[in-house]
C-alpha atoms as a PDB file:
ATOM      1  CA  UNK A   1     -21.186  17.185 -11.907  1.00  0.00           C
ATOM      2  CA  UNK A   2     -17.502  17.200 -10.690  1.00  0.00           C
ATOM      3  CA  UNK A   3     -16.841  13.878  -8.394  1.00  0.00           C
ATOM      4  CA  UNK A   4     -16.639  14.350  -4.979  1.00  0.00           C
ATOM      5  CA  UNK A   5     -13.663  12.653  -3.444  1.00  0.00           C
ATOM      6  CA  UNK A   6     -14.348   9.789  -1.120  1.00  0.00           C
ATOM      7  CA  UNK A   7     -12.514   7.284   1.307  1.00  0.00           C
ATOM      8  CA  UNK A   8     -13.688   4.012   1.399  1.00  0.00           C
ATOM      9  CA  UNK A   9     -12.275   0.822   3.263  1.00  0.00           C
ATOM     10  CA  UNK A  10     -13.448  -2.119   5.066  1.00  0.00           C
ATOM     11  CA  UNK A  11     -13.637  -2.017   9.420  1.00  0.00           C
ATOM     12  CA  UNK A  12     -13.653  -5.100  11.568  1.00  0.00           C
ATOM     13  CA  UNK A  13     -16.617  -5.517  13.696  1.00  0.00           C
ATOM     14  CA  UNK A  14     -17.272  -8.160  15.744  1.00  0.00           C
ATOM     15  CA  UNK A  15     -15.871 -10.645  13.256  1.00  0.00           C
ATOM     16  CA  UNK A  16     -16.856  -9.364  10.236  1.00  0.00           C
ATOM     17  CA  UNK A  17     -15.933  -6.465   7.688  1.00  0.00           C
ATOM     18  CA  UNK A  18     -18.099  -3.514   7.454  1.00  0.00           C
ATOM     19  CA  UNK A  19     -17.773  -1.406   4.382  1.00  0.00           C
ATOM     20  CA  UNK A  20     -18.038   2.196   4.703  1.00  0.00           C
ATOM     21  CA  UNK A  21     -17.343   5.459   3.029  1.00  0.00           C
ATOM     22  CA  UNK A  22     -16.240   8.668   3.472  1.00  0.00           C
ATOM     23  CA  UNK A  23     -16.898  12.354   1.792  1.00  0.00           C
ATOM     24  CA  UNK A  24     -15.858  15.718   2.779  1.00  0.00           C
ATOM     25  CA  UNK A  25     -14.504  17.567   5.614  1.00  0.00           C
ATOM     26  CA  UNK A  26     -16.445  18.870   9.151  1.00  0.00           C
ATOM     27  CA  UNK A  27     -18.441  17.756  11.802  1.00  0.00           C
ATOM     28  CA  UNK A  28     -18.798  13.621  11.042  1.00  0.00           C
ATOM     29  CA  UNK A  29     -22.529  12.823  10.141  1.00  0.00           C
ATOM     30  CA  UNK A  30     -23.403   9.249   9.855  1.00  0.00           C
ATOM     31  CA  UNK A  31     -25.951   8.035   7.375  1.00  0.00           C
ATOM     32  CA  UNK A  32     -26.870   5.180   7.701  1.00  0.00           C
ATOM     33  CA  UNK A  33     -29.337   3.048   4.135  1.00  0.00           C
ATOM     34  CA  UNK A  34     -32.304   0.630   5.035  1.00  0.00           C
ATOM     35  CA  UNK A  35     -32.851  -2.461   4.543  1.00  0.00           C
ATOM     36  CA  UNK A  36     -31.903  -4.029   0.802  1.00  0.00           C
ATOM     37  CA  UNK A  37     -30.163  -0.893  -0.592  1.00  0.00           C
ATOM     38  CA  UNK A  38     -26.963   0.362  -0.346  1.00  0.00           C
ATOM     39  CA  UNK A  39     -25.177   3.572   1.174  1.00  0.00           C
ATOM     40  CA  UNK A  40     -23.926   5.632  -1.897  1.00  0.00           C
ATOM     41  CA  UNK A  41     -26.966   5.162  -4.465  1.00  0.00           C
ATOM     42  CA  UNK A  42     -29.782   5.821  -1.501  1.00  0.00           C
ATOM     43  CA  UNK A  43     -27.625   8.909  -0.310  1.00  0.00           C
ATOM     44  CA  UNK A  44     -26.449  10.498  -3.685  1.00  0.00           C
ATOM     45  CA  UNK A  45     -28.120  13.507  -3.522  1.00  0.00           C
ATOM     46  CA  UNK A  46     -27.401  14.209   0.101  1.00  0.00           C
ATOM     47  CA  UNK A  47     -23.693  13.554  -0.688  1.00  0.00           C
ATOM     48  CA  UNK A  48     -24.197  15.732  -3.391  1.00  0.00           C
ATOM     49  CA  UNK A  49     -25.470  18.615  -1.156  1.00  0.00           C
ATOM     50  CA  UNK A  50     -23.494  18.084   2.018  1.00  0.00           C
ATOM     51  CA  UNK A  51     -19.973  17.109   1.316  1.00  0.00           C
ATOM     52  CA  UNK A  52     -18.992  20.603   1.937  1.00  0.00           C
ATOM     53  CA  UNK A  53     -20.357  21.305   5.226  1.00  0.00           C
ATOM     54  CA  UNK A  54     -20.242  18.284   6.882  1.00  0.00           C
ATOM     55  CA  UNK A  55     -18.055  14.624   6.919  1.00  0.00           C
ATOM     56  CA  UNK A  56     -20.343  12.565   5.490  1.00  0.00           C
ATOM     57  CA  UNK A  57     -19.997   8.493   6.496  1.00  0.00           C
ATOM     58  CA  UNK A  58     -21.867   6.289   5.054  1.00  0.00           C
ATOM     59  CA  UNK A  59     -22.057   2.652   6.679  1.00  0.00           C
ATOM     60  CA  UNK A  60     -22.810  -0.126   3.725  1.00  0.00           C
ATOM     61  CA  UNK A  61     -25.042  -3.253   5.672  1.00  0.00           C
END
């Protein structure tokens, strides 16, 4: 599989820093992991199969 090129940074919200990350172009679509997991390995696949269409962000808890 080729890698998918990503943006990934820290955001301030109400005192503390979020992690997120970004893939692809389009219309944004947040995803957003449950409980005790984390954003990239719960969402691989859809990454996988979405990066294209859409702007995928995915919010790390």
């Amino acid at each position: 599989m080729r890698e998918i090129e990503s943006k990934s940074a820290y955001a301030p919200a109400k005192g503390i820093k979020l992690y997120y990350e970004i893939f692809g172009t389009g219309k944004p679509l947040v995803l957003i992991h449950g409980g005790g997991s984390s954003g990239f390995s719960d969402f691989k696949e859809t990454v996988k199969r979405l990066h294209d269409q859409y702007q995928l962000i995915l919010i790390d808890l």
